[in-house]
PDB file of N, CA and C in Angstrom:
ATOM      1  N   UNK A   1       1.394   2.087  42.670  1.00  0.00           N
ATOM      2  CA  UNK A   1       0.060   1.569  42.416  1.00  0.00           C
ATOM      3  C   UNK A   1      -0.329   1.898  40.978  1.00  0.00           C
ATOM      4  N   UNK A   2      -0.767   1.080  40.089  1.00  0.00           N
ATOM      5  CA  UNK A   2      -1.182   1.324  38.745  1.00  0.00           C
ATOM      6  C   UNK A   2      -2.921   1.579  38.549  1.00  0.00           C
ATOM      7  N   UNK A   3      -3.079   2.147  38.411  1.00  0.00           N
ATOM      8  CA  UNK A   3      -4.726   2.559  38.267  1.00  0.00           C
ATOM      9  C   UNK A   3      -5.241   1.455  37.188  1.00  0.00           C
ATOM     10  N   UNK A   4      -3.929   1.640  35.719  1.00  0.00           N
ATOM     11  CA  UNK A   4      -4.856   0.499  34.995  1.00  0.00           C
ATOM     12  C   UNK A   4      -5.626   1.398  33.759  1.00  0.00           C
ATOM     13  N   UNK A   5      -5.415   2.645  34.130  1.00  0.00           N
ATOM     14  CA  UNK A   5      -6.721   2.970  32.847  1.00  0.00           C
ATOM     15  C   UNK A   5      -5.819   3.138  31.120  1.00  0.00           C
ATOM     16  N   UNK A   6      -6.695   3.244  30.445  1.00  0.00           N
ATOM     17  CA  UNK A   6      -6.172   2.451  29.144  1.00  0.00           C
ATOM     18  C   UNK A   6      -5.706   3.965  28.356  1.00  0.00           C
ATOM     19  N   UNK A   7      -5.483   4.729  28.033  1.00  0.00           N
ATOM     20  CA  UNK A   7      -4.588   6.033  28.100  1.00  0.00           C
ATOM     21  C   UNK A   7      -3.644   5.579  26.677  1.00  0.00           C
ATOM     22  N   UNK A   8      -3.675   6.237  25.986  1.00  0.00           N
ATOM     23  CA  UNK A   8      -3.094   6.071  24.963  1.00  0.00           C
ATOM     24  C   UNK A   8      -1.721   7.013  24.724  1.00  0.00           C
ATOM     25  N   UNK A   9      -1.179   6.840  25.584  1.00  0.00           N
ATOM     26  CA  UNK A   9       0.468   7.943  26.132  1.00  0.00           C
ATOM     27  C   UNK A   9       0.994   8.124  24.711  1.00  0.00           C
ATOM     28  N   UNK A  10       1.240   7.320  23.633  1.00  0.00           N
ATOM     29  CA  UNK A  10       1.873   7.798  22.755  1.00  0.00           C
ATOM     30  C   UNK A  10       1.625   8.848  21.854  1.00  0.00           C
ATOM     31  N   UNK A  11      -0.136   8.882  21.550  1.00  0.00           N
ATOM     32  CA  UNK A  11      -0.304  10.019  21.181  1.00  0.00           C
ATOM     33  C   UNK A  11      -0.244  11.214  21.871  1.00  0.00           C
ATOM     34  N   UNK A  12      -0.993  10.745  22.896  1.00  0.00           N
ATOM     35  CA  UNK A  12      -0.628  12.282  24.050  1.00  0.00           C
ATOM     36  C   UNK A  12       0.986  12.681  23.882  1.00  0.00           C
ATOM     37  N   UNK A  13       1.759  12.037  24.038  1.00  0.00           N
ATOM     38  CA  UNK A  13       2.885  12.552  23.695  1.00  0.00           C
ATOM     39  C   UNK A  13       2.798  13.260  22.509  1.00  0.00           C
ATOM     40  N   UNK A  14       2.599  12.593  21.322  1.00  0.00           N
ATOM     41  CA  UNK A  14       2.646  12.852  20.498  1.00  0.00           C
ATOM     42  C   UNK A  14       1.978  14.528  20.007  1.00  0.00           C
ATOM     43  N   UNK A  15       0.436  14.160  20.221  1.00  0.00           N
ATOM     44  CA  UNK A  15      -0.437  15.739  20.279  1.00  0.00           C
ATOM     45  C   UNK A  15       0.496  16.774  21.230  1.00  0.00           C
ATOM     46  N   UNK A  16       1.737  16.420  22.537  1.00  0.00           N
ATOM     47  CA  UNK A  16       2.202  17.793  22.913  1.00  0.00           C
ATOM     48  C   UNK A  16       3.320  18.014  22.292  1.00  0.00           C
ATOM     49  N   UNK A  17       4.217  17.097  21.658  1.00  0.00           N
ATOM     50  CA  UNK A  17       4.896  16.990  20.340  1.00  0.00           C
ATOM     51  C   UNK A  17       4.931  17.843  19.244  1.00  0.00           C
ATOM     52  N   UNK A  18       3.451  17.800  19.030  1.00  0.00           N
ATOM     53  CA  UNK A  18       3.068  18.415  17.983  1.00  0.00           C
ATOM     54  C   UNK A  18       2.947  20.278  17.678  1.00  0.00           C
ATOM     55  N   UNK A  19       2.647  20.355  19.123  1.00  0.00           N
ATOM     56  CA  UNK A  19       2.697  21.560  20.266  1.00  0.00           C
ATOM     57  C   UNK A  19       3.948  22.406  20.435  1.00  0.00           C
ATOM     58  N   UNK A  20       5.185  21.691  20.112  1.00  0.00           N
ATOM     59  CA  UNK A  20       6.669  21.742  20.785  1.00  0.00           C
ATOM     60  C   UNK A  20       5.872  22.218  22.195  1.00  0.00           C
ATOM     61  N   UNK A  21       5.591  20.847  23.012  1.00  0.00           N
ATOM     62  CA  UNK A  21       5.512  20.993  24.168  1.00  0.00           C
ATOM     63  C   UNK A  21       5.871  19.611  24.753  1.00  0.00           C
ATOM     64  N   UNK A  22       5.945  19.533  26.129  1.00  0.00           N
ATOM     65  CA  UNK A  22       6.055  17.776  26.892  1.00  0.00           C
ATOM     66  C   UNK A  22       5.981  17.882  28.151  1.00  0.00           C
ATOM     67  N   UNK A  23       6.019  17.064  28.697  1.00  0.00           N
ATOM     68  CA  UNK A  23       6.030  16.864  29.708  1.00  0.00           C
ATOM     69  C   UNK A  23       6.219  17.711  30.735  1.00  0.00           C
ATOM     70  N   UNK A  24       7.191  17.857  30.961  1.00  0.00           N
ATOM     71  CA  UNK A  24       7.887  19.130  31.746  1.00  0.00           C
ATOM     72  C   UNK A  24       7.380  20.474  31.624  1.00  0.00           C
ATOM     73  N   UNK A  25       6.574  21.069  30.196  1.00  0.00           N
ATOM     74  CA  UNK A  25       6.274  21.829  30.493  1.00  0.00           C
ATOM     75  C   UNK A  25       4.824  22.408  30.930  1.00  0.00           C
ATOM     76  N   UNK A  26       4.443  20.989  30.890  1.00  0.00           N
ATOM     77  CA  UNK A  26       2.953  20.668  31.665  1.00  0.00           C
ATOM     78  C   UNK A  26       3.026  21.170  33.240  1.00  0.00           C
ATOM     79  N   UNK A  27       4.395  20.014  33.437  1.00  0.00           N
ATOM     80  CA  UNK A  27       4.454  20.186  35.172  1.00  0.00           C
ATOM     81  C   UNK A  27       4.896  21.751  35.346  1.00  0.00           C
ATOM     82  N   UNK A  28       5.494  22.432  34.616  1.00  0.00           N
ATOM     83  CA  UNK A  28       5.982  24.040  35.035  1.00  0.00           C
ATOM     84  C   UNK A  28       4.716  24.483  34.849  1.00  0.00           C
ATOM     85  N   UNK A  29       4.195  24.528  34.438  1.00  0.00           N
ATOM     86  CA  UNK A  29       2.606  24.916  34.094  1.00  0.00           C
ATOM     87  C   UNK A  29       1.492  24.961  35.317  1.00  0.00           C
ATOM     88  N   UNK A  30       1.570  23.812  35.789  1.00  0.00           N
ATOM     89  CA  UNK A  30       0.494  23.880  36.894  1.00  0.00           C
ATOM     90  C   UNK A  30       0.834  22.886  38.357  1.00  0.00           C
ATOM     91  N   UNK A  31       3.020  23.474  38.031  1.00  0.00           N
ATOM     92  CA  UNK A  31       3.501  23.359  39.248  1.00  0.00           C
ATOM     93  C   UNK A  31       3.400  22.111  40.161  1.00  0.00           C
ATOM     94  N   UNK A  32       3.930  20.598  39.417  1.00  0.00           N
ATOM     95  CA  UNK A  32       4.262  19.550  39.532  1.00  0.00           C
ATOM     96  C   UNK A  32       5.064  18.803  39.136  1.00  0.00           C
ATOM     97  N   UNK A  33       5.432  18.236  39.390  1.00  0.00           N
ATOM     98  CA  UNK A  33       6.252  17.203  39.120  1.00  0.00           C
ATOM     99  C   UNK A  33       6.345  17.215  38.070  1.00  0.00           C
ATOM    100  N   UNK A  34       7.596  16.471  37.129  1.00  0.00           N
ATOM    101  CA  UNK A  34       7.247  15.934  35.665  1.00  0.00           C
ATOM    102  C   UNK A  34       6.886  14.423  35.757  1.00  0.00           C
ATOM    103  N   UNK A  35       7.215  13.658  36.764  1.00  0.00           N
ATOM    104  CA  UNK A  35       6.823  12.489  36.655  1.00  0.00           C
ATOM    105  C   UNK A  35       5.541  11.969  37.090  1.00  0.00           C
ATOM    106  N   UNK A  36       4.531  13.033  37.933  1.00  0.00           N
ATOM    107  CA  UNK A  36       3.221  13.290  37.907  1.00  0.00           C
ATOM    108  C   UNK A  36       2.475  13.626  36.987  1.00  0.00           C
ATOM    109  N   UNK A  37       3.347  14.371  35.913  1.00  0.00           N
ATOM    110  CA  UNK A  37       1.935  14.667  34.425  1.00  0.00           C
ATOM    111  C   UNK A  37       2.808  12.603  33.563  1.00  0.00           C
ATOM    112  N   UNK A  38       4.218  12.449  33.788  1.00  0.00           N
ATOM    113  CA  UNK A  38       4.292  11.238  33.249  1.00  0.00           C
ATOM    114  C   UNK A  38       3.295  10.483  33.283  1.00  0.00           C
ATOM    115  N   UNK A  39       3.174  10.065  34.974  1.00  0.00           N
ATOM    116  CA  UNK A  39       2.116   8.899  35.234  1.00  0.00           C
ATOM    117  C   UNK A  39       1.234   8.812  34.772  1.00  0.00           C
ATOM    118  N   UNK A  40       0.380  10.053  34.626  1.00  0.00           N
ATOM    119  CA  UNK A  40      -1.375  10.494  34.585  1.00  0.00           C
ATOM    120  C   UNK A  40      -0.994  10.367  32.925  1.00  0.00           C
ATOM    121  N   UNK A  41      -0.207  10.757  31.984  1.00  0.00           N
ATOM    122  CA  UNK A  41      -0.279  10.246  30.432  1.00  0.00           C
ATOM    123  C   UNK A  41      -0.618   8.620  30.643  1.00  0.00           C
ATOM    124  N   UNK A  42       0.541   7.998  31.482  1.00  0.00           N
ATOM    125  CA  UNK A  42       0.434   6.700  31.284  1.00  0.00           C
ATOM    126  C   UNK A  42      -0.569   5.637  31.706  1.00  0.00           C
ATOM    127  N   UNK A  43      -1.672   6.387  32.357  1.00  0.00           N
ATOM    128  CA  UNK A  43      -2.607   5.812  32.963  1.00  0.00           C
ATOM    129  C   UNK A  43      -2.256   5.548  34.471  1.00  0.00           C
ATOM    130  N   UNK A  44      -1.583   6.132  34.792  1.00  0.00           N
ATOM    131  CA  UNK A  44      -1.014   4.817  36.372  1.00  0.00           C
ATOM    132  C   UNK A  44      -1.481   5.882  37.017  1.00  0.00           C
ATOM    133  N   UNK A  45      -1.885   7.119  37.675  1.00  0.00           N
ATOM    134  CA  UNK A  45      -2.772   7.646  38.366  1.00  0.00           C
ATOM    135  C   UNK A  45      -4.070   8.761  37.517  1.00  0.00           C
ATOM    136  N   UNK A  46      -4.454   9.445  38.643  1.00  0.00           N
ATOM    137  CA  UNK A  46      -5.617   9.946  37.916  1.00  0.00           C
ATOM    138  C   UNK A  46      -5.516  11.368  38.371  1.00  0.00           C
ATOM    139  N   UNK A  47      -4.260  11.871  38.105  1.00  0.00           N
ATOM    140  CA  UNK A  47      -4.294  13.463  39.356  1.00  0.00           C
ATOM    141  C   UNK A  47      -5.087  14.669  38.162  1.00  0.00           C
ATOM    142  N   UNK A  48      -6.415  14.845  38.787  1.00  0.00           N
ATOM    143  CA  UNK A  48      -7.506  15.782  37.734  1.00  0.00           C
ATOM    144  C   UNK A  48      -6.572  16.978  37.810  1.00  0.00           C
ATOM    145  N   UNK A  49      -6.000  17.707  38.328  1.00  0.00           N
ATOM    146  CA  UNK A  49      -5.377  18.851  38.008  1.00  0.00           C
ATOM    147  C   UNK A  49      -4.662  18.445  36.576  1.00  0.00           C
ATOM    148  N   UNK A  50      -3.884  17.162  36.383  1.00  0.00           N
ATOM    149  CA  UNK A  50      -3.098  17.091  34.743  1.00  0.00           C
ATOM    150  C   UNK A  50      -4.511  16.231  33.909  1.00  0.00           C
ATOM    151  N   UNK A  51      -4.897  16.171  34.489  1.00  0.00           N
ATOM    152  CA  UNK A  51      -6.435  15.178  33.383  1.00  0.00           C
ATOM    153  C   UNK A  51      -6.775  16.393  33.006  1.00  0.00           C
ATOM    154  N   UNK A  52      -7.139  17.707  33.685  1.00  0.00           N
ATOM    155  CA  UNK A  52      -7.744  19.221  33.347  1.00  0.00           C
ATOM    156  C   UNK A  52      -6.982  19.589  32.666  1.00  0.00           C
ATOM    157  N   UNK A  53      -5.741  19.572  32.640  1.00  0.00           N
ATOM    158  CA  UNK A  53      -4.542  20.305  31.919  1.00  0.00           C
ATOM    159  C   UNK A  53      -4.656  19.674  30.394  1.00  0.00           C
ATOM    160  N   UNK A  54      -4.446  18.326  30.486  1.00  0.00           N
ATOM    161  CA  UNK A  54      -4.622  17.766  28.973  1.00  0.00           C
ATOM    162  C   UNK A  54      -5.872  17.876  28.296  1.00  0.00           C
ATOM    163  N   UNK A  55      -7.323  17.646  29.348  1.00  0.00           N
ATOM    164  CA  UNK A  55      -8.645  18.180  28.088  1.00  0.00           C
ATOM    165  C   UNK A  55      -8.403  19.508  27.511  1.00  0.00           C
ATOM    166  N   UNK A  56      -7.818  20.799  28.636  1.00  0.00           N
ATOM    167  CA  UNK A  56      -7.716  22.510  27.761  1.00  0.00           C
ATOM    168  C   UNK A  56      -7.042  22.317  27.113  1.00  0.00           C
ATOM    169  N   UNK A  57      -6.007  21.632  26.698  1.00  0.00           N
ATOM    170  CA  UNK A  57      -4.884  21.357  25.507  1.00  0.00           C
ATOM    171  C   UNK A  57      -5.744  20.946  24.388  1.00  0.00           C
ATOM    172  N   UNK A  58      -6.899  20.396  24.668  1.00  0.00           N
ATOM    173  CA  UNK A  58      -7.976  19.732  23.726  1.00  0.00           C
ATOM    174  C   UNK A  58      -7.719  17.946  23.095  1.00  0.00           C
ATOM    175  N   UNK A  59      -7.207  17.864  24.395  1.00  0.00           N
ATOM    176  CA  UNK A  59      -6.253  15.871  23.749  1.00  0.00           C
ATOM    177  C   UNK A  59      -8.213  15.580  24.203  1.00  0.00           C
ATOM    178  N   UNK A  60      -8.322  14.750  22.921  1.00  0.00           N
ATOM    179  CA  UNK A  60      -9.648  14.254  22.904  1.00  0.00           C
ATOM    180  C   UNK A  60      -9.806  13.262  24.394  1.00  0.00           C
ATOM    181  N   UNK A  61     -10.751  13.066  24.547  1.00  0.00           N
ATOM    182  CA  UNK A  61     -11.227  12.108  25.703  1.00  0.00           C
ATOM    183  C   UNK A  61     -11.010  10.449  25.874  1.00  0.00           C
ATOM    184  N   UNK A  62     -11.813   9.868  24.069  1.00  0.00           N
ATOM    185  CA  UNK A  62     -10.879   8.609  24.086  1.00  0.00           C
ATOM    186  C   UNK A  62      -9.477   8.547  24.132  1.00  0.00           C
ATOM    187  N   UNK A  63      -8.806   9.677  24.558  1.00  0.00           N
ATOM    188  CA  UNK A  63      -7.316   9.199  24.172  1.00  0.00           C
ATOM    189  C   UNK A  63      -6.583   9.709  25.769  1.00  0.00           C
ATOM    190  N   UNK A  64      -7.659   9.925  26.018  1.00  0.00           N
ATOM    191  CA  UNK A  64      -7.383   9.906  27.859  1.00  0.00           C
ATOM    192  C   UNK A  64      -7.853   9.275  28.261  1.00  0.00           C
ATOM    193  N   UNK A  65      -8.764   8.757  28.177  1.00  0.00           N
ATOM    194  CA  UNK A  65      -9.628   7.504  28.744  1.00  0.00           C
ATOM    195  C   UNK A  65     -10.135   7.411  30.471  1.00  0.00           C
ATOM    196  N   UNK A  66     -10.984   8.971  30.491  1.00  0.00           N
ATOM    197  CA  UNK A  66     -11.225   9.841  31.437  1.00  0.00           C
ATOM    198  C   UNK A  66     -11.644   8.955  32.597  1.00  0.00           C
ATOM    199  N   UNK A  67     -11.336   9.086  33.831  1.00  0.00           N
ATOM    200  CA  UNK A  67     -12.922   9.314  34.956  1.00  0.00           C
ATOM    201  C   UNK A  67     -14.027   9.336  34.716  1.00  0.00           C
ATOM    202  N   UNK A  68     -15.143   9.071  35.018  1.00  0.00           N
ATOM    203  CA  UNK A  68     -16.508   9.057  34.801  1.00  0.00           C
ATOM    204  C   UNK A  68     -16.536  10.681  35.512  1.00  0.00           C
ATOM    205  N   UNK A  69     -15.928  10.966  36.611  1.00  0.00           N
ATOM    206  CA  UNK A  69     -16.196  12.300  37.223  1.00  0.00           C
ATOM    207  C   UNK A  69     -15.532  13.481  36.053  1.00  0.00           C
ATOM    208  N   UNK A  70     -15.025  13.012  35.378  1.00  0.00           N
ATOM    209  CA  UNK A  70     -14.038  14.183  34.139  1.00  0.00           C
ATOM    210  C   UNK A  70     -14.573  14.154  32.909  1.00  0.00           C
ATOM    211  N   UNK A  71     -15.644  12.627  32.653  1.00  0.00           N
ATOM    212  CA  UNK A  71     -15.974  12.752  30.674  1.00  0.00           C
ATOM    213  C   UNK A  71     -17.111  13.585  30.869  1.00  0.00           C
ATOM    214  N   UNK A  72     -17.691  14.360  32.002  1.00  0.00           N
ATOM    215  CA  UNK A  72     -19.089  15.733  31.801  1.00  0.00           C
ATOM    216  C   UNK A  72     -18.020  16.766  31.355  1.00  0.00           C
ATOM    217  N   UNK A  73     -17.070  16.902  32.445  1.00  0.00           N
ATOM    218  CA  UNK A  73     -16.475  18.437  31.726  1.00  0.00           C
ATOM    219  C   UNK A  73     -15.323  18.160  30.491  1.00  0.00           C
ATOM    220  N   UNK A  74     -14.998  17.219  29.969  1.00  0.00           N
ATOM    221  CA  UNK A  74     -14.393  16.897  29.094  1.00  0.00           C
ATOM    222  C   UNK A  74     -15.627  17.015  27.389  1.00  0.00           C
ATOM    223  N   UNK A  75     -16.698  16.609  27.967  1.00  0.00           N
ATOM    224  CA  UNK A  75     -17.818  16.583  27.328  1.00  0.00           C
ATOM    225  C   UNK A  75     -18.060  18.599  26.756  1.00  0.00           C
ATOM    226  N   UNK A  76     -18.355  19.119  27.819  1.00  0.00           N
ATOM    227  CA  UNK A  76     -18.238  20.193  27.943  1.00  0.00           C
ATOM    228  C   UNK A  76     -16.963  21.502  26.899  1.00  0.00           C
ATOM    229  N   UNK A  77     -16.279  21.015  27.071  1.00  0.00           N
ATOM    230  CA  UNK A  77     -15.046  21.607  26.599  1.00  0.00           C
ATOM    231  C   UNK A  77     -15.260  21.037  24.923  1.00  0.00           C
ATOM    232  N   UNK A  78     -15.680  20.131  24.671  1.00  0.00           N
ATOM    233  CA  UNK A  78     -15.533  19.786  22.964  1.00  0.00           C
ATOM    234  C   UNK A  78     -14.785  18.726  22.820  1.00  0.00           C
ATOM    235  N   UNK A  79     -14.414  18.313  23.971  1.00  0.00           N
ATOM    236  CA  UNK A  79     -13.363  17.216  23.943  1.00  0.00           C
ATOM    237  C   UNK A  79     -13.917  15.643  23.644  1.00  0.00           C
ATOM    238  N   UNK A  80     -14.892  15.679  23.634  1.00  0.00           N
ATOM    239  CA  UNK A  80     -15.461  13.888  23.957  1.00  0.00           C
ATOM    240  C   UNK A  80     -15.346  13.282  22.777  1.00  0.00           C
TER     241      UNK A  80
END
């Protein structure tokens, strides 16, 4: 199922890139999948445990292209 939301994966890649971090070590992080923090970069689901994971990383908000339930605490954090 594709959610559809507009997610700008390349930078997100890119900003954990930048990190020497990726994917994988998202999912070792908060103990998922790697193809569950994949999806949620790519827009195709919305799992808030990796939406939470990428605002504390500080990946800005337009470039997640949040939930309405996630741009308050995304707001919150400095992220918006």
């Amino acid at each position: 199922m594709i959610i559809g939301r507009k997610r700008r994966y390349r930078i997100i890649q890119e900003w954990l890139d930048g990190r020497e971090m990726g994917f994988k070590e998202g999912a070792e992080t908060l103990g998922v999948s790697n193809s569950l923090v994949n999806r949620a970069a790519r827009g195709q689901c919305n799992n808030r445990r990796v939406l939470r994971y990428f605002i504390a990383l500080g990946i800005p908000a337009d470039v997640l292209d949040l939930p309405e339930d996630l741009r308050a605490e995304a707001k919150a954090r400095g992220a918006a």
